[in-house]
Structures are given as structure tokens and as C-alpha cells.
PDB file of N, CA and C in Angstrom:
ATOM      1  N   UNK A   1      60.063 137.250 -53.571  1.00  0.00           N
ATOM      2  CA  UNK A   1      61.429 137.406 -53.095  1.00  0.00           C
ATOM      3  C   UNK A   1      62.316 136.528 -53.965  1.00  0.00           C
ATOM      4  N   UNK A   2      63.612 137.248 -54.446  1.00  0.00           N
ATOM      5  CA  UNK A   2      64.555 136.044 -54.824  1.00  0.00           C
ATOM      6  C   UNK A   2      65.279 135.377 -54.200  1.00  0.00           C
ATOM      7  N   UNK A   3      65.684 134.644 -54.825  1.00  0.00           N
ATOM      8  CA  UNK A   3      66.417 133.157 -53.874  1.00  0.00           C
ATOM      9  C   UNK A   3      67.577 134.371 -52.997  1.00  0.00           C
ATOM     10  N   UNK A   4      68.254 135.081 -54.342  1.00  0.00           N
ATOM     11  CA  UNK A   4      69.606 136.003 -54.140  1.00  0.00           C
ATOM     12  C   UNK A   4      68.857 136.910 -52.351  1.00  0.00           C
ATOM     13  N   UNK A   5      67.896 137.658 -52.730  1.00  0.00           N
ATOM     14  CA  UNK A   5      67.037 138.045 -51.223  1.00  0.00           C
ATOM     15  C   UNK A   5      66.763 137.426 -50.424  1.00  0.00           C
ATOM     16  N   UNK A   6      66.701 136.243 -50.539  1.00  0.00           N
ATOM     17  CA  UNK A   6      66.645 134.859 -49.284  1.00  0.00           C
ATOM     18  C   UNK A   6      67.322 134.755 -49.225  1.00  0.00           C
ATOM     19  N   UNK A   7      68.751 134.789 -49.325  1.00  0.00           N
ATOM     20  CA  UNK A   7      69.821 133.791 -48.608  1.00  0.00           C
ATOM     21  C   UNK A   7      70.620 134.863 -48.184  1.00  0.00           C
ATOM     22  N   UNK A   8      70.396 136.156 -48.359  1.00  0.00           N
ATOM     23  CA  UNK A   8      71.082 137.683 -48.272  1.00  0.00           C
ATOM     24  C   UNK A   8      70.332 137.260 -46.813  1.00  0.00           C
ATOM     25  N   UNK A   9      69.037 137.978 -46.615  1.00  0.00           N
ATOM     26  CA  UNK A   9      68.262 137.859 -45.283  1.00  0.00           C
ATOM     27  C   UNK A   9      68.576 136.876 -44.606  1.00  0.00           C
ATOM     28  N   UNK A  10      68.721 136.080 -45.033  1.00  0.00           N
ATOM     29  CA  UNK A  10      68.954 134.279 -43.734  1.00  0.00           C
ATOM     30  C   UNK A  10      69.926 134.903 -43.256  1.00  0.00           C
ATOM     31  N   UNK A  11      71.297 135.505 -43.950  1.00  0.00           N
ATOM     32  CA  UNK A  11      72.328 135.945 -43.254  1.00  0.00           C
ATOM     33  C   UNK A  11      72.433 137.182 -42.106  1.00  0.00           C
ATOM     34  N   UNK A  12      71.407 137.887 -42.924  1.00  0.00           N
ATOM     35  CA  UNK A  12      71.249 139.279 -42.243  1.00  0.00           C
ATOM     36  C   UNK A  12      70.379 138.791 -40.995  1.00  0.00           C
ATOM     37  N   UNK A  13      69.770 138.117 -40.754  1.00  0.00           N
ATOM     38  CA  UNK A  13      68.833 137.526 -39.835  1.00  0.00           C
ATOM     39  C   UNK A  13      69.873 136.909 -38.400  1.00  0.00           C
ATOM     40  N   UNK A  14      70.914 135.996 -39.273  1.00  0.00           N
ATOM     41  CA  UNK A  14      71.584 135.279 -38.222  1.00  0.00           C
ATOM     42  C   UNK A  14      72.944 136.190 -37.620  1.00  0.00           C
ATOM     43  N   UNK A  15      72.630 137.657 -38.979  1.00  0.00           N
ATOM     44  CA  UNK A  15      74.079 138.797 -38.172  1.00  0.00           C
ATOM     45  C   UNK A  15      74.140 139.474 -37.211  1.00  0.00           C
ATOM     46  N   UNK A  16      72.120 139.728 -37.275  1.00  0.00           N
ATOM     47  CA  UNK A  16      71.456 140.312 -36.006  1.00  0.00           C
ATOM     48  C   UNK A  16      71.108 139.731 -34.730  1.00  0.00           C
ATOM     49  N   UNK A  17      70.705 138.681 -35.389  1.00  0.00           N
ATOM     50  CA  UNK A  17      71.077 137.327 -33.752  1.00  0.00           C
ATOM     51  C   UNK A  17      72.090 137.692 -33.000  1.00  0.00           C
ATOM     52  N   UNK A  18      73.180 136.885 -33.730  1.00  0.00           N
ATOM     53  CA  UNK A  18      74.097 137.306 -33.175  1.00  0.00           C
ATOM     54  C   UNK A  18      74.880 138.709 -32.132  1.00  0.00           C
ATOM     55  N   UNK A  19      74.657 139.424 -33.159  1.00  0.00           N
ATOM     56  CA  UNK A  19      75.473 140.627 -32.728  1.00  0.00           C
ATOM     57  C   UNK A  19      74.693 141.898 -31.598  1.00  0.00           C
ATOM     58  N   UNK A  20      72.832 141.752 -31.867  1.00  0.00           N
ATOM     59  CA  UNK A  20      72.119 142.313 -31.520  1.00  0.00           C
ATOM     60  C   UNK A  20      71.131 141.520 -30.231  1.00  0.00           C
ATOM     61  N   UNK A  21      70.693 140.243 -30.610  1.00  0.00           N
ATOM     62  CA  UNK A  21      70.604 139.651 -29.666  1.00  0.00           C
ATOM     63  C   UNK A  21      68.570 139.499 -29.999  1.00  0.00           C
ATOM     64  N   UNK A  22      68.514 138.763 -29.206  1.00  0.00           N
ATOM     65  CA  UNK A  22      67.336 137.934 -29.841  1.00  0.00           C
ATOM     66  C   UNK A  22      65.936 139.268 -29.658  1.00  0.00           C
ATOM     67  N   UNK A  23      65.174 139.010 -29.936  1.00  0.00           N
ATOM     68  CA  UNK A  23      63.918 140.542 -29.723  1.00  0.00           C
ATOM     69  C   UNK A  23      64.073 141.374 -30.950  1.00  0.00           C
ATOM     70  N   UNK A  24      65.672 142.057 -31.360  1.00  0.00           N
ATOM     71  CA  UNK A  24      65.983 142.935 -32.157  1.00  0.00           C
ATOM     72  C   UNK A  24      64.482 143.736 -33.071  1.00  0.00           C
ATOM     73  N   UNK A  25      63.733 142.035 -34.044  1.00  0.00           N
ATOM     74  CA  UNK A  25      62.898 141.998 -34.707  1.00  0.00           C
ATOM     75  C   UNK A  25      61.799 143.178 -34.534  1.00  0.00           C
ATOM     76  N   UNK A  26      61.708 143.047 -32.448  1.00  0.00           N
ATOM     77  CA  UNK A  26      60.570 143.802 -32.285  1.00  0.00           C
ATOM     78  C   UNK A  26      61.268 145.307 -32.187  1.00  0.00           C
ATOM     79  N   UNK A  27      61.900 145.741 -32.382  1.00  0.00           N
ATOM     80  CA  UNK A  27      62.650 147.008 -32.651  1.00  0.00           C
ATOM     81  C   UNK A  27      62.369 147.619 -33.987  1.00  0.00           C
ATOM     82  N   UNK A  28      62.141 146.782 -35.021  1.00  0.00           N
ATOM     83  CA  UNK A  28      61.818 147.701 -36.115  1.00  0.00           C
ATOM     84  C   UNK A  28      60.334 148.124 -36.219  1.00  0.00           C
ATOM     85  N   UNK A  29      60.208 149.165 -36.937  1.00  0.00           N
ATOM     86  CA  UNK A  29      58.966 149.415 -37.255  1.00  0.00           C
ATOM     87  C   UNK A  29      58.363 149.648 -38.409  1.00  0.00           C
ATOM     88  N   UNK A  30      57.866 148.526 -39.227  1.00  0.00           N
ATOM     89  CA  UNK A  30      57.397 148.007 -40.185  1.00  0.00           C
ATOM     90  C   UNK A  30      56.767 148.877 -41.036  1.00  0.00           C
ATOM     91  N   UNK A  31      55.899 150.223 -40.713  1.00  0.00           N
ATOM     92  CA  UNK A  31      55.561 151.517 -41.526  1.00  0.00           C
ATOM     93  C   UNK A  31      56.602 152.237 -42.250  1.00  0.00           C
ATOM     94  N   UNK A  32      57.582 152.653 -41.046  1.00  0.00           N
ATOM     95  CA  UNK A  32      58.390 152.982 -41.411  1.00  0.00           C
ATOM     96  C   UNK A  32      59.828 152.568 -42.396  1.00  0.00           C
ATOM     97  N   UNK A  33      59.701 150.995 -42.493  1.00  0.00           N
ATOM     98  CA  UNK A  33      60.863 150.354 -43.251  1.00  0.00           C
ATOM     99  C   UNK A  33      61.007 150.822 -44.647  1.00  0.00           C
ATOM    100  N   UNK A  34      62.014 151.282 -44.873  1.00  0.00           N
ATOM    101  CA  UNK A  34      62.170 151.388 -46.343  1.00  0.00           C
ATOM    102  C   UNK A  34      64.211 150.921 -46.078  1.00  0.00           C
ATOM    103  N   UNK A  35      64.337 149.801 -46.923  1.00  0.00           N
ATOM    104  CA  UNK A  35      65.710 149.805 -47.433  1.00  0.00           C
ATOM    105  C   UNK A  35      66.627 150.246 -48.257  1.00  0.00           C
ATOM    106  N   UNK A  36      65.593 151.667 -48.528  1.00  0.00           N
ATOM    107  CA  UNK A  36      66.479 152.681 -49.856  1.00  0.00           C
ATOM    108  C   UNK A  36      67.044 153.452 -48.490  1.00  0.00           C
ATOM    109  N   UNK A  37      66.586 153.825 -47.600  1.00  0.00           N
ATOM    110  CA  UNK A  37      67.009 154.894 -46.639  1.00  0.00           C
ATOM    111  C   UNK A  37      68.054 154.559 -45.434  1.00  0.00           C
ATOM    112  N   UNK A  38      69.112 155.580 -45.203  1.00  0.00           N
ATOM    113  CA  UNK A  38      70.044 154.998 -44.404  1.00  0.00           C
ATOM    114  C   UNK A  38      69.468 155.243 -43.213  1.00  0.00           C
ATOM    115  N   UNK A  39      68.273 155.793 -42.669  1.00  0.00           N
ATOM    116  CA  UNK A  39      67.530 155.841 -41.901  1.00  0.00           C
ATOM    117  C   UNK A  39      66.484 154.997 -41.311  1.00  0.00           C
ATOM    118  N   UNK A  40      65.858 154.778 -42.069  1.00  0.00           N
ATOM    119  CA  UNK A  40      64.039 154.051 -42.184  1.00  0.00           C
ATOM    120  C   UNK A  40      64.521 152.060 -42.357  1.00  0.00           C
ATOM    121  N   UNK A  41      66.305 152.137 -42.799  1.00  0.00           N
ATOM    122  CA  UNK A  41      66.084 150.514 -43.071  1.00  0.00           C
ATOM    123  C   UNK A  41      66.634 149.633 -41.582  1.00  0.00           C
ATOM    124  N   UNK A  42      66.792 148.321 -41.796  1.00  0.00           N
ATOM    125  CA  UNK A  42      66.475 147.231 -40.826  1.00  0.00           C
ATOM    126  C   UNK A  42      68.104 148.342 -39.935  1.00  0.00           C
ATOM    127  N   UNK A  43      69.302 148.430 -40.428  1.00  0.00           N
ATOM    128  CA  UNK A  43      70.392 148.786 -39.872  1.00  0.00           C
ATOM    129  C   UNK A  43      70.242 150.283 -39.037  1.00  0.00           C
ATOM    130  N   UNK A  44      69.315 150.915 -39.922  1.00  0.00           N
ATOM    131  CA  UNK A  44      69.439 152.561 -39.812  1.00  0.00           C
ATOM    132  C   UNK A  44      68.167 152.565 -38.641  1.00  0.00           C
ATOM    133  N   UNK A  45      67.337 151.991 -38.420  1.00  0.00           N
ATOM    134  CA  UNK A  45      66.344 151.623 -37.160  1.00  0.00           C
ATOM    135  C   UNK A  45      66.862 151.308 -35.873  1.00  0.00           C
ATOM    136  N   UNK A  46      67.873 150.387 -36.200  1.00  0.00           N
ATOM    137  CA  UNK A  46      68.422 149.379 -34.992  1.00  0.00           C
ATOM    138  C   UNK A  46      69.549 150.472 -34.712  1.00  0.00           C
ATOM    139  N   UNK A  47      70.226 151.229 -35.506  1.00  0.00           N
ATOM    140  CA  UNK A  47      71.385 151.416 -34.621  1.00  0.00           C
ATOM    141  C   UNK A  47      71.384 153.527 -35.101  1.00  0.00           C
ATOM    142  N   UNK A  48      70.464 154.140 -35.623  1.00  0.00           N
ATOM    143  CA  UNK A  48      70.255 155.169 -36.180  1.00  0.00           C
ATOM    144  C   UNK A  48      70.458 155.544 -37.324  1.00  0.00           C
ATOM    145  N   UNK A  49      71.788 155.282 -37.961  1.00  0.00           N
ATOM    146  CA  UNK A  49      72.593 155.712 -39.764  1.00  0.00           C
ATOM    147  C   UNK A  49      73.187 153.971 -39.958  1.00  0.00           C
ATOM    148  N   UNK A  50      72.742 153.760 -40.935  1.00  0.00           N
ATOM    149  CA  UNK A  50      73.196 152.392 -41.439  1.00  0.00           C
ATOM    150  C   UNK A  50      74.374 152.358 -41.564  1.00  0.00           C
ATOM    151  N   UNK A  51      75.407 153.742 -41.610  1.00  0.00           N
ATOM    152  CA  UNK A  51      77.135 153.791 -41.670  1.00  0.00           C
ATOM    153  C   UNK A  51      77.376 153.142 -40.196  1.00  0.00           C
ATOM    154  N   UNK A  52      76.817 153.706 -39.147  1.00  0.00           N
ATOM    155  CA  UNK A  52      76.946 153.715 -37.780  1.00  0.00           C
ATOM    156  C   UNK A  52      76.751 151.860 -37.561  1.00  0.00           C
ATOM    157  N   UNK A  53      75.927 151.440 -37.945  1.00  0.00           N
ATOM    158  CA  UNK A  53      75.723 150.017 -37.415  1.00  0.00           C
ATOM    159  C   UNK A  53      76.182 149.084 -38.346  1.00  0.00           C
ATOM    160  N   UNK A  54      76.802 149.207 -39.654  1.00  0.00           N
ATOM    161  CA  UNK A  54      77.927 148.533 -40.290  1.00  0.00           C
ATOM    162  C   UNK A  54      79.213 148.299 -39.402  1.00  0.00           C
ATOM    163  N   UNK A  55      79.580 149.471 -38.808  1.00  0.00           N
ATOM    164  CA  UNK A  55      80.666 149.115 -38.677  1.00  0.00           C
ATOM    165  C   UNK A  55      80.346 148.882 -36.886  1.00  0.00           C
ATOM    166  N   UNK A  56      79.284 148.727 -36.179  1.00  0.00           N
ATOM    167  CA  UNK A  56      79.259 147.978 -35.092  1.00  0.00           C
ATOM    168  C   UNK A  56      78.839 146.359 -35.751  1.00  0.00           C
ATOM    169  N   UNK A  57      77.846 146.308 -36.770  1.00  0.00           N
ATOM    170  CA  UNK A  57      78.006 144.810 -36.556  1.00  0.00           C
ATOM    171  C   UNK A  57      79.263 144.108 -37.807  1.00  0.00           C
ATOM    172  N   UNK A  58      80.161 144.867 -38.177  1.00  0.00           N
ATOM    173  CA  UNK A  58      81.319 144.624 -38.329  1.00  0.00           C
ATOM    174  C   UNK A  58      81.592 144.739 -40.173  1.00  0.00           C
ATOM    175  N   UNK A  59      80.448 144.710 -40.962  1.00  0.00           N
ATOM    176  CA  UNK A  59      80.647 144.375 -42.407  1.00  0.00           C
ATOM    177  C   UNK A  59      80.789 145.221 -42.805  1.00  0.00           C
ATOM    178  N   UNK A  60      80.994 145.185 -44.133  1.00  0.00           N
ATOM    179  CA  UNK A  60      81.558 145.602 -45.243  1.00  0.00           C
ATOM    180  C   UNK A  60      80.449 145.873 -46.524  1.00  0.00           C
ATOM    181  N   UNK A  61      80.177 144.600 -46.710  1.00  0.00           N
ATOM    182  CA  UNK A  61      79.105 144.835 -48.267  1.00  0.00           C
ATOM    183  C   UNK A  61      77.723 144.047 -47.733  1.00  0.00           C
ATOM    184  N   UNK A  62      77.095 145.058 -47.531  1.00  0.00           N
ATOM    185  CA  UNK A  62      75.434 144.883 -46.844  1.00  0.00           C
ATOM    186  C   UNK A  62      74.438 144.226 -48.001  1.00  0.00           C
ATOM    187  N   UNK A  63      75.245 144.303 -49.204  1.00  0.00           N
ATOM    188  CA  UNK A  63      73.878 143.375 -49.821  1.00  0.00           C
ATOM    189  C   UNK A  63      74.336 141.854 -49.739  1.00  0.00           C
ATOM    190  N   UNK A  64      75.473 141.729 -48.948  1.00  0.00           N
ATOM    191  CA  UNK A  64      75.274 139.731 -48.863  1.00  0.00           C
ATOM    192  C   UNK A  64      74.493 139.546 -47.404  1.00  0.00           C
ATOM    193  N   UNK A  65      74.608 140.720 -46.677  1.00  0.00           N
ATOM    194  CA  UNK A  65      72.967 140.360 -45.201  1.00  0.00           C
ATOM    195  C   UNK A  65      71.543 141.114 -46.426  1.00  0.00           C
ATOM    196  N   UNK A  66      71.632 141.419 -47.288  1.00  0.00           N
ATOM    197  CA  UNK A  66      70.441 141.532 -47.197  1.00  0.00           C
ATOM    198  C   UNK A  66      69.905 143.086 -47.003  1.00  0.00           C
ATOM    199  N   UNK A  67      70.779 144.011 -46.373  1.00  0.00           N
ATOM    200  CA  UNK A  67      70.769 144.840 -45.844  1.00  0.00           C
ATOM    201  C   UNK A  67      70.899 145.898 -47.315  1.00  0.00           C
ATOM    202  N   UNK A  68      71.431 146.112 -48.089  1.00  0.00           N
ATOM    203  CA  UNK A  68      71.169 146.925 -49.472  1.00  0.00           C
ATOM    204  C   UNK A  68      71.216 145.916 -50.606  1.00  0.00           C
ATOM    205  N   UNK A  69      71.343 146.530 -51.634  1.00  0.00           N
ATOM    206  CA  UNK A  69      71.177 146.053 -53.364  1.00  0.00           C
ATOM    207  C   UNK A  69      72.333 145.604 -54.222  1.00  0.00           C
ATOM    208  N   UNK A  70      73.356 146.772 -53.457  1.00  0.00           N
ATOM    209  CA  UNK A  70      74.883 146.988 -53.771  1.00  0.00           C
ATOM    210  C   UNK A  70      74.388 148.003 -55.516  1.00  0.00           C
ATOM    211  N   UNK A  71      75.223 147.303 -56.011  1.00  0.00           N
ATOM    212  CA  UNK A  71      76.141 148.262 -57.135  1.00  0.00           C
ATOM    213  C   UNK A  71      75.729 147.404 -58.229  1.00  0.00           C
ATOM    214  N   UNK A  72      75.323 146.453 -58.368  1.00  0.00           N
ATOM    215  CA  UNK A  72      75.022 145.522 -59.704  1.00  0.00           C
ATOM    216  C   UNK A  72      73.759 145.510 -60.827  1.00  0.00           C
ATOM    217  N   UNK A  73      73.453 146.562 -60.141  1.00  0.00           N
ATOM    218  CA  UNK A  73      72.249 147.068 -61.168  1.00  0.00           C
ATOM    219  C   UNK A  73      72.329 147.585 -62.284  1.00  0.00           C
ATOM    220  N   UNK A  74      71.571 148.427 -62.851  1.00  0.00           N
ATOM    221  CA  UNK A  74      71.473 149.435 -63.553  1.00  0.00           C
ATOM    222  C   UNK A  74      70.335 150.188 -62.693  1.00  0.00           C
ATOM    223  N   UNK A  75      71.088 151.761 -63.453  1.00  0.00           N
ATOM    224  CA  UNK A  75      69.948 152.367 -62.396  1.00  0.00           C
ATOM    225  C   UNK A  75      69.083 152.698 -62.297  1.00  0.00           C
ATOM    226  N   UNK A  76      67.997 152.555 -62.913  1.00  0.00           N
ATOM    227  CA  UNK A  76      66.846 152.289 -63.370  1.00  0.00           C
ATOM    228  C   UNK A  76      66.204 150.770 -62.890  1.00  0.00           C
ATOM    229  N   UNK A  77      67.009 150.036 -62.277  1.00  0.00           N
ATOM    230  CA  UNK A  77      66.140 149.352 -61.590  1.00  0.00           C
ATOM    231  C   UNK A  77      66.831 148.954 -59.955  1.00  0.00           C
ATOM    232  N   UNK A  78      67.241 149.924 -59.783  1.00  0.00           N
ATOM    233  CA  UNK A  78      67.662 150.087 -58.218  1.00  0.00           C
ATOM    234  C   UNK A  78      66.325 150.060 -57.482  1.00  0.00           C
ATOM    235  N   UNK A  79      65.437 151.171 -58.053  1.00  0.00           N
ATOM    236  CA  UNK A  79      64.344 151.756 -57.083  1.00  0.00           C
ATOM    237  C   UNK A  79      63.377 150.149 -56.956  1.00  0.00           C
ATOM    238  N   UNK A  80      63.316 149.299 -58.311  1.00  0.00           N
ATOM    239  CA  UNK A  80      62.531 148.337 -58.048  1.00  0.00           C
ATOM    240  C   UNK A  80      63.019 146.905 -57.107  1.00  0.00           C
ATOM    241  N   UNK A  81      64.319 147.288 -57.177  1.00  0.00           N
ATOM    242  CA  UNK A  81      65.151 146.183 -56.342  1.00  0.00           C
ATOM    243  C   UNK A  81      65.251 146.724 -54.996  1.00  0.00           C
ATOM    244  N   UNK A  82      64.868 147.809 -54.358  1.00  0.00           N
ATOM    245  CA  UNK A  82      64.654 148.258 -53.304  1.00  0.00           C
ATOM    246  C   UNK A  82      63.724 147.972 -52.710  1.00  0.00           C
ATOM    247  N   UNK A  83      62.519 148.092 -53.666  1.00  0.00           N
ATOM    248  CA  UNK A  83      61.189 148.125 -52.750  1.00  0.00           C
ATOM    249  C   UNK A  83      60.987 146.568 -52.564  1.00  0.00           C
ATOM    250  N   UNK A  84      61.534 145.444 -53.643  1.00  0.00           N
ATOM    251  CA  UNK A  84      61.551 144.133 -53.158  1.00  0.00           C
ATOM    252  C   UNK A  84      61.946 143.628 -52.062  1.00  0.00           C
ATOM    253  N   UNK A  85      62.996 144.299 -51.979  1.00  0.00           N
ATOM    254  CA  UNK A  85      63.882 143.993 -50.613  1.00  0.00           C
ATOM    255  C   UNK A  85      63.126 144.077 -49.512  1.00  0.00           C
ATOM    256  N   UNK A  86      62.614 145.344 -49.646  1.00  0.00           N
ATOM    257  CA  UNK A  86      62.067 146.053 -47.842  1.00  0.00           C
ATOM    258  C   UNK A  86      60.468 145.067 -47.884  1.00  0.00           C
ATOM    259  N   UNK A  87      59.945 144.234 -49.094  1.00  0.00           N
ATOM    260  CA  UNK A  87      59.154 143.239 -49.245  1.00  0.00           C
ATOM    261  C   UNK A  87      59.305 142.411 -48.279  1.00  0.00           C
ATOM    262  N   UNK A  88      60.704 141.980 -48.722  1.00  0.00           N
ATOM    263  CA  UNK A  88      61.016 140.677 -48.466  1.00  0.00           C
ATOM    264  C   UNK A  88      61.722 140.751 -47.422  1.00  0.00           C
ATOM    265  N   UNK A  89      62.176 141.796 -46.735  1.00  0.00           N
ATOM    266  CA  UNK A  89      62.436 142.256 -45.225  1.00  0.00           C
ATOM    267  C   UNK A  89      61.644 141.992 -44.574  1.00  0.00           C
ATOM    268  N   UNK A  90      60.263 142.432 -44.665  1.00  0.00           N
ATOM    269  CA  UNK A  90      58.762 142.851 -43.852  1.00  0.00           C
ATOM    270  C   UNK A  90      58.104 141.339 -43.341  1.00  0.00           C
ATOM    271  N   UNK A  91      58.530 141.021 -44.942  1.00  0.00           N
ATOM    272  CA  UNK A  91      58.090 139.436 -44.301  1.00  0.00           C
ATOM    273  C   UNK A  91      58.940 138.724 -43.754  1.00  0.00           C
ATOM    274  N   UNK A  92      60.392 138.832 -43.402  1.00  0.00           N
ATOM    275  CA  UNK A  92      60.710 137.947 -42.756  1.00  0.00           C
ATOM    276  C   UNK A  92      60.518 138.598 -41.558  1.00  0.00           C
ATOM    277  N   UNK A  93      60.561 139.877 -41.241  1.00  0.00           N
ATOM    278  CA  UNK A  93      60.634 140.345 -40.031  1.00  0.00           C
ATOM    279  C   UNK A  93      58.807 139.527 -39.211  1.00  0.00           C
ATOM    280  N   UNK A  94      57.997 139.742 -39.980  1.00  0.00           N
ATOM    281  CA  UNK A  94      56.926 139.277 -39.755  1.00  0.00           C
ATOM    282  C   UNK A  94      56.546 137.970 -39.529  1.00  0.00           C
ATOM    283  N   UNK A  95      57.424 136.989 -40.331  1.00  0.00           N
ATOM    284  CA  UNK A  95      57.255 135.605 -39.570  1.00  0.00           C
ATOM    285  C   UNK A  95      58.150 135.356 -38.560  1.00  0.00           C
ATOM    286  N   UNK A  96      59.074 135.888 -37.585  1.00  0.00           N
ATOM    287  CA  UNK A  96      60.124 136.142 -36.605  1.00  0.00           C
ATOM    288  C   UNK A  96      59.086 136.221 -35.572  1.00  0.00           C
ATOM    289  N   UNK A  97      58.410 137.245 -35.730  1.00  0.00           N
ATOM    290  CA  UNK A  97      57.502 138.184 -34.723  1.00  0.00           C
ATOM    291  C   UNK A  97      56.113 136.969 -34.613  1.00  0.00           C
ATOM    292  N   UNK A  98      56.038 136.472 -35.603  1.00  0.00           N
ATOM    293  CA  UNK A  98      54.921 135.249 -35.744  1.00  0.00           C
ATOM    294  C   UNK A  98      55.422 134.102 -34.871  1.00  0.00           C
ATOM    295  N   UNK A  99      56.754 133.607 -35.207  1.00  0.00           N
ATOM    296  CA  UNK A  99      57.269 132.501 -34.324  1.00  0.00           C
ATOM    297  C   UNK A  99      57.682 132.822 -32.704  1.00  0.00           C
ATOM    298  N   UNK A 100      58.009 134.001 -32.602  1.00  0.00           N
ATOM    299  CA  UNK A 100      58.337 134.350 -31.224  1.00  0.00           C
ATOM    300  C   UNK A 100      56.733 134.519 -30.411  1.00  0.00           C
ATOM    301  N   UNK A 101      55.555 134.519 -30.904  1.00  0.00           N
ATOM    302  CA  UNK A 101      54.286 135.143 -30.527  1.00  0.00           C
ATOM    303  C   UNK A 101      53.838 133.824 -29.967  1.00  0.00           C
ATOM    304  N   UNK A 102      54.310 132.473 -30.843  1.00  0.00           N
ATOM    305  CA  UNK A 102      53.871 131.597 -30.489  1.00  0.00           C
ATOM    306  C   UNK A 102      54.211 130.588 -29.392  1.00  0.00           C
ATOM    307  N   UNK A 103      52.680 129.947 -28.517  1.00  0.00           N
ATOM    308  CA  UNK A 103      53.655 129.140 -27.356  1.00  0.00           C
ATOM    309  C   UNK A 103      54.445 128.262 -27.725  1.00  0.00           C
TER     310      UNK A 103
END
């Protein structure tokens, strides 16, 4: 994961706290995650179309939660900056689900 994907997620982590409310985590489903899809990713799970739950949890540009890649690529390496992401999604979603498991 990069630092730029860590500190995207810390945010995206504390947007869903917030706005969604604590558990959220166990709402996604980890087979299914992909963050290329406005469907299959952390937004498009939780709220159905990632358009739809932008503008309930209020933003604008989803790659400072973490939530897409944005526009700063080239495109030819979108697809590999995607699949990092939904990486580095999985695992945070996975140590969440690790810390909440524990007494």
C-alpha cells in the first residue's frame, strides 16, 4: 500500500464512522470488492451506486477517502492502481473486523 493509499483510507475509514456508523465494515463483502466498480466498491456496497453514496456521505473527490484513483494517472496504469487500492481496502477492512472480533 502507499503512504498516498494510507492516508486516503484513514480518511475514508473515519468518513464512514462517522456518517455510517460503527459495524459499516461488516457490510462489505470482501469477494466481491473491487474499487474499479461503481458497484462491487466500499461506497457502491454500502449505499448501492457509488454516485448515490457520494453525495449522501457528502464528497466530492473520492480519491482523498480512498474511495477511487481520480484522474492522475495515465491510463495504462489505472487498472494497476485499482487493484492496489481494493488491496489495500481488504486489508484495512480486515484489520477493523480483527479489532472489533476482539475482547
Amino acid at each position: 500500500m502507499t503512504i498516498r493509499h494510507d492516508v486516503a483510507i484513514a480518511r475514508g475509514l473515519a468518513l464512514l464512522d462517522e456518517k455510517v456508523g460503527p459495524g459499516w465494515e461488516q457490510r462489505i463483502d470482501l469477494e466481491k470488492l473491487r474499487l474499479s466498480s461503481c458497484k462491487q466498491c466500499v461506497v457502491g456496497q454500502l449505499f448501492d451506486e457509488y454516485d448515490k453514496g457520494a453525495d449522501i456521505l457528502g464528497f466530492e473527490l473520492g480519491s482523498r477517502y480512498g474511495f477511487d484513483v481520480g484522474m492522475v494517472h495515465a491510463p495504462q496504469t489505472v487498472w494497476s492502481e485499482y487493484q492496489a487500492l481494493t488491496r489495500a481496502w481488504k486489508r484495512a477492512i480486515r484489520a477493523r473486523r480483527a479489532e472489533a472480533a476482539r475482547p
